[in-house]
N, C-alpha and C. Protein backbone atom coordinates (compact mmCIF):
# COMPACT_ATOMS: atom_id res chain seq x y z
N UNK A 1 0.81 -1.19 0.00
CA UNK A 1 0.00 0.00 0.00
C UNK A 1 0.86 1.26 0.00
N UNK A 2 2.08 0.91 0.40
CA UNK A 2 2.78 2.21 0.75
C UNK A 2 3.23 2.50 -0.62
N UNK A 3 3.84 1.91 -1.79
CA UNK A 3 3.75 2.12 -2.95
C UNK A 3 2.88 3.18 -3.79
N UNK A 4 2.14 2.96 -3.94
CA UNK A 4 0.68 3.61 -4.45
C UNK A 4 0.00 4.87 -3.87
N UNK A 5 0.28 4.68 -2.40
CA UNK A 5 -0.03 5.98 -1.87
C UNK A 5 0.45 7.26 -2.17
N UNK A 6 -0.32 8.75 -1.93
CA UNK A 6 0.36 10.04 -2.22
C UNK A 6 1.27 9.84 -1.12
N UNK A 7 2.17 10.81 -1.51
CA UNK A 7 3.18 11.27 -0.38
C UNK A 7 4.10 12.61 -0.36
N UNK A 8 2.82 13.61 0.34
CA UNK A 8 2.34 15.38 0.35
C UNK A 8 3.89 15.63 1.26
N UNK A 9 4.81 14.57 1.72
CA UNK A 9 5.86 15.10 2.66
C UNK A 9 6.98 14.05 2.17
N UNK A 10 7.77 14.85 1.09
CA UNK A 10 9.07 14.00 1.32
C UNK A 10 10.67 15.21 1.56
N UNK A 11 10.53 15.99 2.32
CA UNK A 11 11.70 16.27 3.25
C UNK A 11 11.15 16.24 4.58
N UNK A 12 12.27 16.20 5.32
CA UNK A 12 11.90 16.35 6.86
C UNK A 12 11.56 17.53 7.67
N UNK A 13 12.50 18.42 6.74
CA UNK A 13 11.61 19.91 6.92
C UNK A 13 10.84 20.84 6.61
N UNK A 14 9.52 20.07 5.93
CA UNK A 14 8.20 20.46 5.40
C UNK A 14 7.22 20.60 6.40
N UNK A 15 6.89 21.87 6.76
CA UNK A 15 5.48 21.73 7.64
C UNK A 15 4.34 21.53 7.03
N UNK A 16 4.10 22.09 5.78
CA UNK A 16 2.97 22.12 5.45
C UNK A 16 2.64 22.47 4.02
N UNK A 17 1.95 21.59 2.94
CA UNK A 17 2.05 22.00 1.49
C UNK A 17 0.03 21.71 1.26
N UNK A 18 0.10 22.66 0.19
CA UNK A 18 -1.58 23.30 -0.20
C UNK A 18 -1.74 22.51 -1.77
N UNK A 19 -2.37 21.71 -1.98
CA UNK A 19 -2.04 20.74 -3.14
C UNK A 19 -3.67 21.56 -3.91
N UNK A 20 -4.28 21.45 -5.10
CA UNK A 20 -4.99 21.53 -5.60
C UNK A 20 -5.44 20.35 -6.39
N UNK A 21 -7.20 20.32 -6.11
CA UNK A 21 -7.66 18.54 -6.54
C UNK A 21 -6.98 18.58 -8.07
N UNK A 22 -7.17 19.28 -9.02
CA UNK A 22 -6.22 18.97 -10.31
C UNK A 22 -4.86 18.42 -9.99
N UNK A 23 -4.14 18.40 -9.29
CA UNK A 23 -2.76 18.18 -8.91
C UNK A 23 -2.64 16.64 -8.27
N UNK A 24 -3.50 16.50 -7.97
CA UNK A 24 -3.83 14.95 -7.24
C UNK A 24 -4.19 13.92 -8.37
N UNK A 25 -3.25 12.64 -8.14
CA UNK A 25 -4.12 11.46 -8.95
C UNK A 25 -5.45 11.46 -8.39
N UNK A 26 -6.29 10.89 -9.66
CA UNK A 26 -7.87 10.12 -8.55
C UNK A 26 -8.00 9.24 -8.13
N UNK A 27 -8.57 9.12 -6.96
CA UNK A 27 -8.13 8.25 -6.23
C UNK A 27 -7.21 7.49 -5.44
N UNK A 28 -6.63 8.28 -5.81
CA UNK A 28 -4.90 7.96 -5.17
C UNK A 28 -5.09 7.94 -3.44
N UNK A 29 -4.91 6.49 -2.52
CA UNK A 29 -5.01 6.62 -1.21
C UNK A 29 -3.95 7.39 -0.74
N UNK A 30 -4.33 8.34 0.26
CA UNK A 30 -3.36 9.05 1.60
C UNK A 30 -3.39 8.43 2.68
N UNK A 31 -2.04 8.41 2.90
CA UNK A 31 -2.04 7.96 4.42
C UNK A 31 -1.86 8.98 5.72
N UNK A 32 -2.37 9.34 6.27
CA UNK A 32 -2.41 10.17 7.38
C UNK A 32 -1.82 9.64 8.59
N UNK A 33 -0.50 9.88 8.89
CA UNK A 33 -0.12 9.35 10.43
C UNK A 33 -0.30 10.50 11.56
N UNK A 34 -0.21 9.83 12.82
CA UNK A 34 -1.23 10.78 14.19
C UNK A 34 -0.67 11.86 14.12
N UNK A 35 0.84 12.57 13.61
CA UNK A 35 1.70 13.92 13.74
C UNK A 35 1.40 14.45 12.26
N UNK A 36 0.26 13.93 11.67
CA UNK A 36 -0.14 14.79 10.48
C UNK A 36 -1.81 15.25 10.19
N UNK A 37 -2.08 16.30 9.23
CA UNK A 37 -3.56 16.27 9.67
C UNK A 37 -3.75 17.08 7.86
N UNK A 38 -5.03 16.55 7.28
CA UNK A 38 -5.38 17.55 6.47
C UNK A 38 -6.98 17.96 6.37
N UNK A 39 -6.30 19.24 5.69
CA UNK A 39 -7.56 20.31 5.88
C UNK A 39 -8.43 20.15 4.47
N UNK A 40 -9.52 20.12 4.26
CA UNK A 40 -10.00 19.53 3.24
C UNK A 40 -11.21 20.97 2.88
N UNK A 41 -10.89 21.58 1.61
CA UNK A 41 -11.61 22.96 1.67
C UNK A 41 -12.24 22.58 0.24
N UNK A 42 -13.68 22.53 0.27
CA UNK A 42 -14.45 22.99 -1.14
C UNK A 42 -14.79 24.43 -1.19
N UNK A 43 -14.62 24.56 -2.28
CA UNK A 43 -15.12 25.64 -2.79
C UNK A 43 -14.83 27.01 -2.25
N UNK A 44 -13.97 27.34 -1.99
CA UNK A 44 -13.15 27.78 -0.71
C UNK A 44 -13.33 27.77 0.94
N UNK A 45 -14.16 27.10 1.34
CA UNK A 45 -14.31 26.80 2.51
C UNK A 45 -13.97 25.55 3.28
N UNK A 46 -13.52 25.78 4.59
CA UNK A 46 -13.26 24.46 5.36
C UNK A 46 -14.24 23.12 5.39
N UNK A 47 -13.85 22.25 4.74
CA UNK A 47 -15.06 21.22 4.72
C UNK A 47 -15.04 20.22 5.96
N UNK A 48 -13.91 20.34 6.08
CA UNK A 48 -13.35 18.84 7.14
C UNK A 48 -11.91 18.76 7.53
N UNK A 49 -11.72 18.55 8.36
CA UNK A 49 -10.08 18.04 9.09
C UNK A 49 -9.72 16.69 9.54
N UNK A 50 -9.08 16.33 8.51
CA UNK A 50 -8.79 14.63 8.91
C UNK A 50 -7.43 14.13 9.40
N UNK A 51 -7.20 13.23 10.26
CA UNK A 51 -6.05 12.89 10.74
C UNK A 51 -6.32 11.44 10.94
N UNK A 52 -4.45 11.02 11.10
CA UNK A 52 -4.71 9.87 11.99
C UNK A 52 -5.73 8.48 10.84
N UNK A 53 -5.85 8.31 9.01
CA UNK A 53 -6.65 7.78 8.48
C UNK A 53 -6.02 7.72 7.18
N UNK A 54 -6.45 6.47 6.60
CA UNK A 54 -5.93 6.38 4.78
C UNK A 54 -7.63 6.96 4.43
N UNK A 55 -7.25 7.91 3.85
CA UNK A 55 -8.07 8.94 2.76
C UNK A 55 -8.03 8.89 1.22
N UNK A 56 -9.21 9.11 0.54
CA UNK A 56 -8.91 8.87 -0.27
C UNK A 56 -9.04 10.35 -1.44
N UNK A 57 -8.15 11.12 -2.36
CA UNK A 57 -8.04 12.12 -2.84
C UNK A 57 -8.75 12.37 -4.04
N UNK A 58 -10.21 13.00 -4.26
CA UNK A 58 -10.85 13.39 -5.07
C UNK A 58 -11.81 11.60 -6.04
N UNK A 59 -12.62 11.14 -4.81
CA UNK A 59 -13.18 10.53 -5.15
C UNK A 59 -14.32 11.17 -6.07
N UNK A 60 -14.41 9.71 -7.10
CA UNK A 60 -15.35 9.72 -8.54
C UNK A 60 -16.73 9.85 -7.37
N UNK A 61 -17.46 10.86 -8.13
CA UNK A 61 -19.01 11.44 -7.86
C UNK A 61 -19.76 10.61 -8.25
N UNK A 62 -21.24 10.66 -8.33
CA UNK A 62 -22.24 9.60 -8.28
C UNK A 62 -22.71 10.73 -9.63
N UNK A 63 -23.39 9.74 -10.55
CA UNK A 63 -24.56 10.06 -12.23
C UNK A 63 -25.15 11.30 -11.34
N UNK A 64 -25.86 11.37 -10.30
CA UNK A 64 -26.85 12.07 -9.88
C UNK A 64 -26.15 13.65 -9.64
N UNK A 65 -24.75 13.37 -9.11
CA UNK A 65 -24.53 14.65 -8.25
C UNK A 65 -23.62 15.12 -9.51
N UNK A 66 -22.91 14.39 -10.40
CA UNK A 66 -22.22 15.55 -11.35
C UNK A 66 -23.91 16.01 -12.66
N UNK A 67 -24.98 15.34 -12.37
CA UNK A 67 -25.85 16.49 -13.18
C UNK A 67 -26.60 17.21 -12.19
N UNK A 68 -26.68 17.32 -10.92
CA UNK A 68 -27.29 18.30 -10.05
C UNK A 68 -26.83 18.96 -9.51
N UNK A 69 -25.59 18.45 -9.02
CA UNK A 69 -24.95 18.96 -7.76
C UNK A 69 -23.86 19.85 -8.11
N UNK A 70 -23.37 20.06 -9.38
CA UNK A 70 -22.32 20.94 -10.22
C UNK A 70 -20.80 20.54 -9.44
N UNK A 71 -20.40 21.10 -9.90
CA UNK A 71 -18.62 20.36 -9.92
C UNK A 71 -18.21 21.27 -8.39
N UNK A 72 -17.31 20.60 -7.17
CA UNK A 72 -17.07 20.73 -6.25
C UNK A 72 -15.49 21.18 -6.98
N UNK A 73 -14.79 22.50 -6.41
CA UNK A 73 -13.64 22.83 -6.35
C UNK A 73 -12.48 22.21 -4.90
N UNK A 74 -12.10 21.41 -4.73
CA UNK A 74 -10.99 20.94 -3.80
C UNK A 74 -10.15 21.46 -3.54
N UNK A 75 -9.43 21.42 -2.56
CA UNK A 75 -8.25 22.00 -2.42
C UNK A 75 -7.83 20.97 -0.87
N UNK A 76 -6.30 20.90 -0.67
CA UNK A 76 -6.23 20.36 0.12
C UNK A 76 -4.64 21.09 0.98
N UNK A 77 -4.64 21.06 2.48
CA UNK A 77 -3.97 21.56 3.14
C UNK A 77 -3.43 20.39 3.95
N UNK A 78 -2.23 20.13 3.46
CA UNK A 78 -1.40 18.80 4.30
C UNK A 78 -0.43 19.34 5.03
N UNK A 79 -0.51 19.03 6.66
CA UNK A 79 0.22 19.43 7.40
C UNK A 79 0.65 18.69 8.25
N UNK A 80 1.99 19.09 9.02
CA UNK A 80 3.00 18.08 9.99
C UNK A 80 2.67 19.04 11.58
N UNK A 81 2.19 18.27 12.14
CA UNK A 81 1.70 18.96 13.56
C UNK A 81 2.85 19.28 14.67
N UNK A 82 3.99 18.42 14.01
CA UNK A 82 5.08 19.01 15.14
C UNK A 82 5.51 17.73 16.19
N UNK A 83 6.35 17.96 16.63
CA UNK A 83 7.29 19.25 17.11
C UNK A 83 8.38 19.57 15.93
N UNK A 84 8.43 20.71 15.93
CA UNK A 84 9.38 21.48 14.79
C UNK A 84 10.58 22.46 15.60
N UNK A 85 11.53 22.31 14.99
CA UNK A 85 13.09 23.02 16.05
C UNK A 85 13.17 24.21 15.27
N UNK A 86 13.32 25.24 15.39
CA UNK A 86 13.59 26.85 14.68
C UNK A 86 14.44 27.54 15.80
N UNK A 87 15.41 27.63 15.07
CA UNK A 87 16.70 28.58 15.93
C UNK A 87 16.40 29.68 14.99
N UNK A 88 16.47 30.31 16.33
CA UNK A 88 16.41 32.00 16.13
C UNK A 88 17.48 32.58 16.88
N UNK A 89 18.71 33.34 15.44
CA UNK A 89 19.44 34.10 16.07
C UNK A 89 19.17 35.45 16.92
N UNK A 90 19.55 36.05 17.55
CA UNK A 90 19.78 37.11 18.43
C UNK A 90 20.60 38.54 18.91
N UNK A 91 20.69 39.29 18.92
CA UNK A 91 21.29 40.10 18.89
C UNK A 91 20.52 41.35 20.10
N UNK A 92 21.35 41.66 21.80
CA UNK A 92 20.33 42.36 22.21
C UNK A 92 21.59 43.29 23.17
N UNK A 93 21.39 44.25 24.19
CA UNK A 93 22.17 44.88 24.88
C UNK A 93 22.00 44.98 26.39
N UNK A 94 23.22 44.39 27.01
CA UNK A 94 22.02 44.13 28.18
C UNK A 94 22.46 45.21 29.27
N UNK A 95 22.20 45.62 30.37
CA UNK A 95 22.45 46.64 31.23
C UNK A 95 23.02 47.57 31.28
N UNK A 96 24.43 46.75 31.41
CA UNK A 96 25.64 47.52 31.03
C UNK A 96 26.06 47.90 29.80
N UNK A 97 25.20 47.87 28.83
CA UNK A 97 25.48 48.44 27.13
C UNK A 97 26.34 47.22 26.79
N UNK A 98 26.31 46.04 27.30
CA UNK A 98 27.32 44.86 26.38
C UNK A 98 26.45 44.39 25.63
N UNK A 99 26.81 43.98 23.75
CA UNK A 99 26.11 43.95 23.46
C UNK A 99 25.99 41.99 23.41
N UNK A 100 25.24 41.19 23.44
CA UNK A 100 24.70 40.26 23.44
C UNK A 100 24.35 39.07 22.21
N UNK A 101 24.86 38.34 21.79
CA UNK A 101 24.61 37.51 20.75
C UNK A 101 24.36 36.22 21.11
N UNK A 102 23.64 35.52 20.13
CA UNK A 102 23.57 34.18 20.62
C UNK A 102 22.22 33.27 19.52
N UNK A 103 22.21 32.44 20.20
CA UNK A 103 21.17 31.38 19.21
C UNK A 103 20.36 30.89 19.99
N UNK A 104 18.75 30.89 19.98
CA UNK A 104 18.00 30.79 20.90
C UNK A 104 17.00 29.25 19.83
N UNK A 105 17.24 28.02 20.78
CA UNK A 105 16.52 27.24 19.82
C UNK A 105 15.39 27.32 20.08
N UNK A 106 13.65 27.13 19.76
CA UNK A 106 12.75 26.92 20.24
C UNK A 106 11.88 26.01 19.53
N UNK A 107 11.48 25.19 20.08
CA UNK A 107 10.52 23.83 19.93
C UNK A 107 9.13 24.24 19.94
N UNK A 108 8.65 24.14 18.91
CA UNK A 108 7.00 24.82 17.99
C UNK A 108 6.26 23.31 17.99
N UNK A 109 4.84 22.83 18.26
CA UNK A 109 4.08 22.24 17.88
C UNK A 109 2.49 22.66 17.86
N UNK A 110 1.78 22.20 16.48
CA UNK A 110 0.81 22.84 16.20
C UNK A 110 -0.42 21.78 17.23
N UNK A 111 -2.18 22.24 16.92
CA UNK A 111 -2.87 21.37 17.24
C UNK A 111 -3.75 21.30 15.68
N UNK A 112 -4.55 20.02 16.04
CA UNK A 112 -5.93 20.00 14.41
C UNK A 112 -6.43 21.41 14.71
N UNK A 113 -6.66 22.26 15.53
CA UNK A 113 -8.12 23.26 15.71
C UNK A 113 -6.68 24.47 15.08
N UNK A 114 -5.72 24.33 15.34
CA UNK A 114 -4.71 25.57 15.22
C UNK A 114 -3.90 25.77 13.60
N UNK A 115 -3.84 24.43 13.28
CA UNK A 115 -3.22 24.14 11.64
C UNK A 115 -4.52 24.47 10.84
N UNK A 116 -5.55 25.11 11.00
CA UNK A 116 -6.25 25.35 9.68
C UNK A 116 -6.02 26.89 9.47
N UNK A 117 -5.21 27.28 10.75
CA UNK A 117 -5.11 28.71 10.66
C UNK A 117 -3.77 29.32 9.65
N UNK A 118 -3.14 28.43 9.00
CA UNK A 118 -2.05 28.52 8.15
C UNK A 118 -2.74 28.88 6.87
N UNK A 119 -4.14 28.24 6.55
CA UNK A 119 -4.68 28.42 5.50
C UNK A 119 -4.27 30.23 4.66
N UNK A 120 -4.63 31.06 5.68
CA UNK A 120 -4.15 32.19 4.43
C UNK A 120 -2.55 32.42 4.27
N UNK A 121 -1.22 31.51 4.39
CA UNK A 121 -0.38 31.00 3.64
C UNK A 121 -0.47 31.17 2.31
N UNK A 122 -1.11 29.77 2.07
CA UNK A 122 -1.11 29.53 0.88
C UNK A 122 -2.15 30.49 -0.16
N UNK A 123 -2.95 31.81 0.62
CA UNK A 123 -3.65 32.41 -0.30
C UNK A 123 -2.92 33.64 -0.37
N UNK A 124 -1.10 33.95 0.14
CA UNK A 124 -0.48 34.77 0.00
C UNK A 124 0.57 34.52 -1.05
N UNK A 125 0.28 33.22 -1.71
CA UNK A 125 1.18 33.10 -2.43
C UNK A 125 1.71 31.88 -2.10
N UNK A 126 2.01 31.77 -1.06
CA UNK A 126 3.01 29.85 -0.31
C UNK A 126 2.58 28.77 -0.84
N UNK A 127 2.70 28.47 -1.25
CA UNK A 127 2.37 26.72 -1.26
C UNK A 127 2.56 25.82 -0.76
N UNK A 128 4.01 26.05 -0.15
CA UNK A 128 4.58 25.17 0.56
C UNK A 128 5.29 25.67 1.55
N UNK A 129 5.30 25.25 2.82
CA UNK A 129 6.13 26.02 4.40
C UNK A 129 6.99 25.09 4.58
N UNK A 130 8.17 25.55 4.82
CA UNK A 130 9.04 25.15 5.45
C UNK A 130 9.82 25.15 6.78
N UNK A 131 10.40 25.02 7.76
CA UNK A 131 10.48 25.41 9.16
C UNK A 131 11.39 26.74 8.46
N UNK A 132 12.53 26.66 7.52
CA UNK A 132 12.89 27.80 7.06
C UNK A 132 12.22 29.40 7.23
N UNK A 133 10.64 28.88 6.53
CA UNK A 133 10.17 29.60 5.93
C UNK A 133 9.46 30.67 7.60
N UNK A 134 9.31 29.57 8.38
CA UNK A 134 8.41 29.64 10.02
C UNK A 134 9.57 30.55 10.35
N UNK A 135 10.84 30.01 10.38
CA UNK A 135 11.97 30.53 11.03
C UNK A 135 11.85 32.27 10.52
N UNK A 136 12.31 32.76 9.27
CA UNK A 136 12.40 33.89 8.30
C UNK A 136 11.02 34.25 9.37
N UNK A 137 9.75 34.26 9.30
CA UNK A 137 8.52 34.76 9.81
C UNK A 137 8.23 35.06 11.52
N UNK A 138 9.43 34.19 12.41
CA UNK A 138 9.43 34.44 13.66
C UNK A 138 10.31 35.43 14.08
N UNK A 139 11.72 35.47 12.88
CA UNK A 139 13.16 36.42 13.38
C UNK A 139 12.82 37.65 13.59
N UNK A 140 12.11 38.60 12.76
CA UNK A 140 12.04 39.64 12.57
C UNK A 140 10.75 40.15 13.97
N UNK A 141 10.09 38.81 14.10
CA UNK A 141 9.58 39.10 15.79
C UNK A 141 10.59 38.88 16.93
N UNK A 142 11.02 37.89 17.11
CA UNK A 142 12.26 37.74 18.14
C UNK A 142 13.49 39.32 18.04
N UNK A 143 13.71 39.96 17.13
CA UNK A 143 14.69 40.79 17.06
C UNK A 143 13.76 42.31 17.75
N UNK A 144 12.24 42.12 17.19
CA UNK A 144 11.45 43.61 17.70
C UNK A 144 11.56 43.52 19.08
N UNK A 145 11.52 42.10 19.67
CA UNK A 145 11.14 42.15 20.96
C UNK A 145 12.20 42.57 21.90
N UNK A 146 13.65 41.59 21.30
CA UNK A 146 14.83 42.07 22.06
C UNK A 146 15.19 42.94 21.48
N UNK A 147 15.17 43.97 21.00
CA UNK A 147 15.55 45.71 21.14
C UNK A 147 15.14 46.44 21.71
């Protein structure tokens, strides 16, 4: 089975990639393990959050619903729930005007109710997150704070 299956994560430092149902085989099974979760949006809205399940990606419709029911737009949000490592460098001055450097690691993990909130990501353009990408998006907070 593992053959055949999609597979939305092949580096280790991918948090999270926004696939579009055109982009997907049909039918193609997913496997969902418990540190992963996806967000399943028709038509631009949240339809469902699945984890933890082999899924299956843009199942064939029924005679009835592709002449009534008009064509459903998919989209899908595959994400790694964590724990994720992001070192954030530093730079600060402390009392005595010395100035301060250093590397601050910090350990990030998401929840299902908290990973759908990445969604406008991918409507800024992202497609794909990387802890890189988390890292670049936290520095420029870590540096406001220590100045």
């Amino acid at each position: 089975m593992t053959r055949n299956t999609y597979r939305w994560r092949t580096d280790p430092d991918q948090i999270a990639r926004f696939v579009h149902d055109n982009d997907l085989p049909r039918n193609t099974p997913i496997l969902l393990r418990p540190n992963e979760v996806c967000v399943v949006l028709e038509n631009g809205r949240i339809a469902g959050i699945v984890t933890q399940q082999v899924m299956r990606a843009n199942p064939t419709t029924s005679m009835l619903r592709r002449m009534f029911g008009g064509k459903r737009h998919r989209s899908y949000l595959f994400a790694f729930l964590g724990p994720y490592t992001v070192n954030l460098p530093f730079v600060s001055k402390s009392n005595d005007h010395q100035t301060l450097r250093g590397n601050a690691t910090v350990r990030l993990s998401a929840t299902r109710e908290q990973i759908a909130r990445i969604i406008q990501l991918p409507a800024n353009g992202m497609m794909e997150i990387r802890v890189q990408d988390l890292q670049a998006m936290l520095h420029g907070e870590a540096q406001a704070y220590m100045a």
